[in-house]
Protein backbone atom coordinates (compact mmCIF):
# COMPACT_ATOMS: atom_id res chain seq x y z
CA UNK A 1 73.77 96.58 120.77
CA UNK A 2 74.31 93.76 122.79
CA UNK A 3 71.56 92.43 125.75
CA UNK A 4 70.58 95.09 127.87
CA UNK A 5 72.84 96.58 130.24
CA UNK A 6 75.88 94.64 128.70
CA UNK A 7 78.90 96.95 128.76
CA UNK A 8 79.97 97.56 124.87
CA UNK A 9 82.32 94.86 123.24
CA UNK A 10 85.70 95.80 121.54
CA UNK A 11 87.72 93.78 119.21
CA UNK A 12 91.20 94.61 118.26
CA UNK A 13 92.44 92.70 115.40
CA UNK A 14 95.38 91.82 114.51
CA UNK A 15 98.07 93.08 116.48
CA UNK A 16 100.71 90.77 115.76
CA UNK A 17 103.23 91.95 118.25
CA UNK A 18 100.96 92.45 121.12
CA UNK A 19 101.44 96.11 121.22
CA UNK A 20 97.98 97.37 121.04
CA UNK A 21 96.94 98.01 124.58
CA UNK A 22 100.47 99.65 125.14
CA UNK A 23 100.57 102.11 122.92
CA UNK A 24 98.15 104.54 124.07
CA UNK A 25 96.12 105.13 127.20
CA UNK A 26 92.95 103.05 127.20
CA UNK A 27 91.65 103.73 130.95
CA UNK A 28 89.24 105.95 129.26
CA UNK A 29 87.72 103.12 127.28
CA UNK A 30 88.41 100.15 129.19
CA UNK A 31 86.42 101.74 132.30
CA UNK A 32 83.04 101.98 130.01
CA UNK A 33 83.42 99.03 127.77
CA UNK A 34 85.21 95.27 127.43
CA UNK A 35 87.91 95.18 124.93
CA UNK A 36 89.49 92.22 123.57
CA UNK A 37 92.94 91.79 121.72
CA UNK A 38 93.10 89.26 118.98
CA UNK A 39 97.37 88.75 118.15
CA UNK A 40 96.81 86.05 115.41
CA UNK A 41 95.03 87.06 111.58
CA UNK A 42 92.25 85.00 110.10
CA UNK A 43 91.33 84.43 106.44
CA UNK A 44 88.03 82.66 105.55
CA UNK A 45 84.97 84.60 106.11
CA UNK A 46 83.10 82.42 108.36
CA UNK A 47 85.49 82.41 110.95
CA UNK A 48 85.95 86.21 110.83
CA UNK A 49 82.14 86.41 111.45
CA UNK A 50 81.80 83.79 114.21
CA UNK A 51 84.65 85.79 115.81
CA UNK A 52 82.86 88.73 115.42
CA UNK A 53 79.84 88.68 116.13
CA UNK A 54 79.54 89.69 119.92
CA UNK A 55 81.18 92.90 119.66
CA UNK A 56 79.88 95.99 118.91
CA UNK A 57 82.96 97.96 118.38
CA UNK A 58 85.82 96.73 115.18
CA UNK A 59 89.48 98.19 115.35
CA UNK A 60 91.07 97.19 112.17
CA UNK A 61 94.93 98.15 111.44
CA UNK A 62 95.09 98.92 108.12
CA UNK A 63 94.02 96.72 105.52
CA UNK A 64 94.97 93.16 107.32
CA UNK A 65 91.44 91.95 108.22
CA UNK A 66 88.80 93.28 105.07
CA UNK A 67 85.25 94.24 106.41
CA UNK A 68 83.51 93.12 103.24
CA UNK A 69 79.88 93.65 103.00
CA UNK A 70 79.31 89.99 103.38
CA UNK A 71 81.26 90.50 106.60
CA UNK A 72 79.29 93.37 107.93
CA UNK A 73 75.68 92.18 106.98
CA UNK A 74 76.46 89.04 109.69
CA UNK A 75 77.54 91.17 112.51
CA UNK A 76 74.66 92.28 114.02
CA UNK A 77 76.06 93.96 117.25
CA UNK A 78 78.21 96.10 115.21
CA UNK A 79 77.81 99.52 115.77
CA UNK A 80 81.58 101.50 115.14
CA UNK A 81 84.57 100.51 112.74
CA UNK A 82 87.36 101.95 114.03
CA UNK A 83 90.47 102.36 111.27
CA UNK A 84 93.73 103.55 111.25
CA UNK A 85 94.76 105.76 108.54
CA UNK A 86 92.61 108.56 106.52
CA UNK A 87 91.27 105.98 104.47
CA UNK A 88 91.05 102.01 104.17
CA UNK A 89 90.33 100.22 101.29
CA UNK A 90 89.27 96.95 102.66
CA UNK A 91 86.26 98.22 104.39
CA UNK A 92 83.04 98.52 102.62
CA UNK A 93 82.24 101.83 103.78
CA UNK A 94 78.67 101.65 101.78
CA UNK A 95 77.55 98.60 103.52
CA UNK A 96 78.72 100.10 106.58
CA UNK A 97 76.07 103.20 106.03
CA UNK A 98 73.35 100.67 104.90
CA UNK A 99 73.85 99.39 108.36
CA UNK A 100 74.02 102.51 110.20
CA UNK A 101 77.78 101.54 111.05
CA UNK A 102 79.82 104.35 111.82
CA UNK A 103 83.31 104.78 110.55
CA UNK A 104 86.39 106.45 112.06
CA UNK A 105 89.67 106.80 110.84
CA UNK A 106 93.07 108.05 112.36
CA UNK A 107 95.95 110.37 111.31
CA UNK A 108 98.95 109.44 109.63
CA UNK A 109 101.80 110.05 108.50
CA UNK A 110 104.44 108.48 105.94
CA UNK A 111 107.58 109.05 107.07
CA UNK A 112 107.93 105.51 108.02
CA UNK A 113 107.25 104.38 104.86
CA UNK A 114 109.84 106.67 103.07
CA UNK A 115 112.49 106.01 105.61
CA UNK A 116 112.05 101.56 105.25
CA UNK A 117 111.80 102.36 101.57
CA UNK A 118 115.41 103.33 101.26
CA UNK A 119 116.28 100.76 103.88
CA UNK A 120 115.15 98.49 101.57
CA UNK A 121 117.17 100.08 98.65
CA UNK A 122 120.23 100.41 100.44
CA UNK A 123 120.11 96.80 101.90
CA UNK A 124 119.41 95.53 98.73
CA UNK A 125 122.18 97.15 96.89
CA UNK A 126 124.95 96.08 99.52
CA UNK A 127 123.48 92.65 99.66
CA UNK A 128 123.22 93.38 103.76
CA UNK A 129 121.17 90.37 104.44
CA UNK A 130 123.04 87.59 102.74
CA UNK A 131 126.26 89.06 104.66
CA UNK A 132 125.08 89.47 108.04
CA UNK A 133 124.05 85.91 107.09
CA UNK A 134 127.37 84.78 106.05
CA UNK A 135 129.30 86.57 109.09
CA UNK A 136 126.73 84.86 111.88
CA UNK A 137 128.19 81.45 110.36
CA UNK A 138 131.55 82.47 110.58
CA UNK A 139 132.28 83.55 107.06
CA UNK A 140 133.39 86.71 105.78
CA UNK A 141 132.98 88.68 102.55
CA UNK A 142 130.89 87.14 99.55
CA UNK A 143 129.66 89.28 97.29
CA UNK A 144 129.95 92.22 95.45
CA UNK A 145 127.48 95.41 96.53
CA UNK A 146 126.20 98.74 93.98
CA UNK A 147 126.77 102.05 93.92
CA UNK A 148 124.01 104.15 94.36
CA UNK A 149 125.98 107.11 93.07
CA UNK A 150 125.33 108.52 89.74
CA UNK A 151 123.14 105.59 88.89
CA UNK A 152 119.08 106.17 88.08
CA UNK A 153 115.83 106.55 90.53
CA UNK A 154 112.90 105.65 88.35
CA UNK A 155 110.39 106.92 90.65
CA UNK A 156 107.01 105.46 89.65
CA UNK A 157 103.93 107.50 90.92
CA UNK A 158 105.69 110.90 92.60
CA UNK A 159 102.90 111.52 95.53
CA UNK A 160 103.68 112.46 98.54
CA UNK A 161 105.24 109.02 99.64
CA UNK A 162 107.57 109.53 95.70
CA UNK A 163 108.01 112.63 95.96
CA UNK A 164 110.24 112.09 99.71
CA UNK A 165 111.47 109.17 98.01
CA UNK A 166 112.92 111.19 94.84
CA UNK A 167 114.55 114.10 97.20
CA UNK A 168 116.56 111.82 99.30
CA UNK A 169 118.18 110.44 96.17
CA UNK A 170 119.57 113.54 95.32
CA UNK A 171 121.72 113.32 99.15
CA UNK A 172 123.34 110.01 97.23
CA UNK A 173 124.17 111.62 94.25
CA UNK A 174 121.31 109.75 91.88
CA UNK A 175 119.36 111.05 89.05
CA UNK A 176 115.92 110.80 89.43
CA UNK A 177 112.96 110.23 86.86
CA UNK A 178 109.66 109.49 86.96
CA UNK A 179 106.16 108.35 85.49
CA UNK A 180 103.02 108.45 86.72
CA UNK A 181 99.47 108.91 84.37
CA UNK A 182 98.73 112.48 85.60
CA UNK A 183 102.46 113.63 86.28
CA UNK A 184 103.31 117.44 84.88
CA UNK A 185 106.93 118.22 84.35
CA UNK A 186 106.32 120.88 87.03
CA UNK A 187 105.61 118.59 89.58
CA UNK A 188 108.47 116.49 88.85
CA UNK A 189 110.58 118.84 88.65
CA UNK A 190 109.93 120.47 92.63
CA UNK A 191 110.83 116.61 93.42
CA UNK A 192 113.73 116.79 91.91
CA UNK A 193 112.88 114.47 89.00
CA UNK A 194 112.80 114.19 85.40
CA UNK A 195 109.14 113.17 83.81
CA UNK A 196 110.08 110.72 81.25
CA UNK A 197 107.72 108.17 79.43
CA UNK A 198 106.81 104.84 80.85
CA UNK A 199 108.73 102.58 79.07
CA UNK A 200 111.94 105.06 79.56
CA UNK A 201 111.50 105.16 83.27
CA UNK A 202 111.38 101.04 83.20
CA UNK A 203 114.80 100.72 80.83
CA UNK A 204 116.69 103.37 82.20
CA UNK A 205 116.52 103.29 86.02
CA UNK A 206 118.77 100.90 88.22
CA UNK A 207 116.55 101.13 90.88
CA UNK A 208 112.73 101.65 90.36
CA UNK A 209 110.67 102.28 92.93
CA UNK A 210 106.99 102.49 93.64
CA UNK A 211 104.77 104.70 95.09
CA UNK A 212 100.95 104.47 93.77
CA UNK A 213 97.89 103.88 95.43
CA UNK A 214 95.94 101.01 94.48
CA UNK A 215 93.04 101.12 92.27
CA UNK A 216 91.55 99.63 88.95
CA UNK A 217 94.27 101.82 86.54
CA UNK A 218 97.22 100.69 88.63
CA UNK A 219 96.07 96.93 89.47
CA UNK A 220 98.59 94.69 87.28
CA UNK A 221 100.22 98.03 86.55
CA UNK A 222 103.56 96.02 86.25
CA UNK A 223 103.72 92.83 84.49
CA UNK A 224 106.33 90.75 82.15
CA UNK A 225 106.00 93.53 79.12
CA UNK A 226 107.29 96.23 81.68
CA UNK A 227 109.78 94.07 83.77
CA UNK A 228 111.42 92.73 80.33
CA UNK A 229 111.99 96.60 79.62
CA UNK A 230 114.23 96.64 82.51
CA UNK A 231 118.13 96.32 82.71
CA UNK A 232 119.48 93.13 84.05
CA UNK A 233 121.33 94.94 86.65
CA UNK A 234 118.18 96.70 88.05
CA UNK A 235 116.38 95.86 91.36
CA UNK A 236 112.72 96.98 91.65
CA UNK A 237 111.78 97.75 94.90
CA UNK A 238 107.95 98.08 96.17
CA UNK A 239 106.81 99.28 99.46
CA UNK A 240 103.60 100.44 97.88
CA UNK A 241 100.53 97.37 97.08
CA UNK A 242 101.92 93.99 96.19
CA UNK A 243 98.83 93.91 93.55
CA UNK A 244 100.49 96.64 91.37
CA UNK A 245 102.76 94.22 90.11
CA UNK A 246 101.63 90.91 88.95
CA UNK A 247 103.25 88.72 91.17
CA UNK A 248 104.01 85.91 88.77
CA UNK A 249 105.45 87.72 86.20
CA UNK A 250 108.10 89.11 89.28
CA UNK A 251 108.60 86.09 90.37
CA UNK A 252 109.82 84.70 86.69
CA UNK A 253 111.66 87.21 86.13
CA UNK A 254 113.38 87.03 89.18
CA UNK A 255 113.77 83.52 88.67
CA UNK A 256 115.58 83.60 85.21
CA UNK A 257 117.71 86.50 86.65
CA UNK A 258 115.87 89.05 84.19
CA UNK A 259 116.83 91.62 86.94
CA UNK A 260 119.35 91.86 89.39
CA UNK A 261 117.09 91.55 92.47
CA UNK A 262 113.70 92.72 94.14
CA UNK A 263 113.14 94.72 97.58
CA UNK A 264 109.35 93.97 98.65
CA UNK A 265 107.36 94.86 101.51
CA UNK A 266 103.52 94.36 100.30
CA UNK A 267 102.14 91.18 98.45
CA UNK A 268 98.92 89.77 96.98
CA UNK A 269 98.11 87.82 99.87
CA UNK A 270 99.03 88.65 103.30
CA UNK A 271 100.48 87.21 105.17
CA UNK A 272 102.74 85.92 102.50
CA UNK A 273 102.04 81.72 102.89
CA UNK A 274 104.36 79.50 103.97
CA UNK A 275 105.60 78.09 101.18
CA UNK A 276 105.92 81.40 98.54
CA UNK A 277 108.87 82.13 96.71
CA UNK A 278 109.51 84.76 97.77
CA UNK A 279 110.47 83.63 100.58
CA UNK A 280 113.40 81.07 99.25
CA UNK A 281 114.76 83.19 96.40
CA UNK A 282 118.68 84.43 97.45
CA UNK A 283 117.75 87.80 95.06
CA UNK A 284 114.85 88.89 97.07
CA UNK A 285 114.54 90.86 99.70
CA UNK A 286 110.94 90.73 101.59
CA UNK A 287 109.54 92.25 104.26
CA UNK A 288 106.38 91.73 106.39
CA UNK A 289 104.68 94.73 105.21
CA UNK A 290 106.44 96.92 108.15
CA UNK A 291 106.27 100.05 106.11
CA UNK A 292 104.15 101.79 108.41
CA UNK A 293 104.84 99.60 111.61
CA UNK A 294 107.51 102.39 113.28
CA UNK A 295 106.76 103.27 117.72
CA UNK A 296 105.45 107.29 116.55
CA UNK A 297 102.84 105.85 114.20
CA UNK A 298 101.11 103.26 116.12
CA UNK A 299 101.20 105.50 118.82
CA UNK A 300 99.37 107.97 116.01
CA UNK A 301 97.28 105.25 115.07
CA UNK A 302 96.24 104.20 118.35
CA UNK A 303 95.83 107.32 120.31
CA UNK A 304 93.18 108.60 117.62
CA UNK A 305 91.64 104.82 118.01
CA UNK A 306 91.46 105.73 121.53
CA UNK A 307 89.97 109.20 120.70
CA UNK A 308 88.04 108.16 118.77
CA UNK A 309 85.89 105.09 120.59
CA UNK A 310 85.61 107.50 123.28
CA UNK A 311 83.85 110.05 121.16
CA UNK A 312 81.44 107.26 120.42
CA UNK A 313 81.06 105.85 123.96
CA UNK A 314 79.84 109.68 124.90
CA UNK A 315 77.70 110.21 121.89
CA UNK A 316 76.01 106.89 122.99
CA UNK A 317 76.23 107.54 126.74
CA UNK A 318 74.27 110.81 125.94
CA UNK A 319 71.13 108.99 124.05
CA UNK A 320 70.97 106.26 126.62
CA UNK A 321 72.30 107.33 129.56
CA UNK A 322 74.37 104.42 129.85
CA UNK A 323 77.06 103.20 128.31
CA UNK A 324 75.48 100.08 126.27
């Protein structure tokens, strides 16, 4: 902990609208222990560590800021990772235990994520951007949108997230298929889906969507072999991990107008530099990972934080009899 009879120290990173503190009642916390908001997201290690250091209390959102064991060995006042969502990938939970770190985590729920997902699809399909554009500079019509009825839904990975993406389609008239490594025909089918093979779901949907959770057997899942499968007319749309799909290979194929057009809300790297392009192509739609950024969740997420710190204030409250 930090010098005797020091209050505890909380960081909260990365809340990029300056919502934090707002979105749940802190009095609880904030009566016991100092707690610092940090708005703005740093990269290199060092300065994630020199920023770090005094506090004995981490709230991370999500996987913006990893807690790498590199990271963790060079805080030594750190005492409680507090995360939103049942899991996070970016922390190194081991090196956390090695340390006697504790780790929390939060509810959730992924409604948000299902409900931008077909924002995304829909906006994509009817070009919305590039004509709000055009009407704010005083022009009119310029292009010419898709029909979402009776065309294909590859759904790829049917979860939970797919498998509320796949029964919406059916309220706009699409047929669904999917693919996923472990997928039954059963399961597919209470989605509403078809299971067809890979390279089936990647030549015949108009729309493929994605919905897998990151790991080694999904990392580059989608690369030139699979996008070249696709129809020109197709859009591929990704609220899921930007590394699923190797980014390059999207970005040529984009580029050379091997598919209509791409709908993305996660990327390698974020957040997405300056000068990607992504950023500059006309057929790309991107997003700054909102998926899960909705009132109801980060009220969700930061209620439990809440909850949770105070749970950890008492438990140390009742060892030391003070809160240190």
């Amino acid at each position: 902990m930090n010098a005797k009879n020091e209050r505890p120290r909380i960081a909260i990173l990365d809340d990029y609208q300056n919502v934090a503190l707002s979105m749940a009642d802190w009095s609880r916390v904030a009566e016991r222990a100092d707690i610092t908001v940090f708005n703005d997201h740093v990269v290199p290690s060092e300065e994630i560590v020199q920023r770090l250091e005094p506090f004995d209390v981490i709230c991370v959102m999500r996987e913006r800021t990893p807690l790498t064991s590199e990271i963790i060995e060079r805080l030594p006042n750190l005492r409680l990772i507090a995360s939103t969502a049942p899991r996070n990938a970016s922390i190194d939970v081991a090196a956390a235990e090695g340390r006697s770190v504790k780790v929390v985590h939060t509810g959730y729920t992924s409604a948000p994520t299902i409900e931008l997902t077909w924002a995304l699809i829909l906006a994509s399909a009817r070009n919305i951007v590039s004509e709000n554009m055009s009407l704010r500079s005083g022009g009119w019509q310029m292009s010419v949108g898709d029909d979402l009825a009776g065309k294909t839904l590859g759904v790829l990975g049917l979860g939970n997230v797919g498998a509320e993406v796949a029964r919406v389609a059916a309220a706009f008239g699409m047929r669904v298929t999917a693919w996923s490594e472990n997928l039954t025909v059963e399961r597919a089918s209470a989605a509403g889906a078809t299971l067809v093979a890979k390279d089936t779901l990647f030549a015949t949907a108009d729309f493929l969507s994605i919905h897998l959770v990151l790991s080694r057997r999904t990392r580059g899942l989608v690369g030139a072999r699979e996008l070249a499968l696709m129809k020109p007319s197709a859009r591929l749309i990704n609220t899921s991990r930007g590394p699923i799909i190797v980014e390059k290979d999207l970005v040529d194929a984009l580029s050379r107008r091997g598919i209509a057009g791409a709908a993305i809300d996660v990327f390698d790297q974020e957040p997405l530099s300056a000068g990607h392009p992504f950023r500059q192509m006309t057929n790309v739609l991107a997003t700054p990972h909102i998926g899960f950024v909705s009132k109801s969740l980060y009220e969700r997420f930061y209620g439990d934080t809440v909850e949770n710190i105070s749970c950890w204030l008492d438990e140390h409250e009742g060892k030391t009899g003070s809160p240190r």
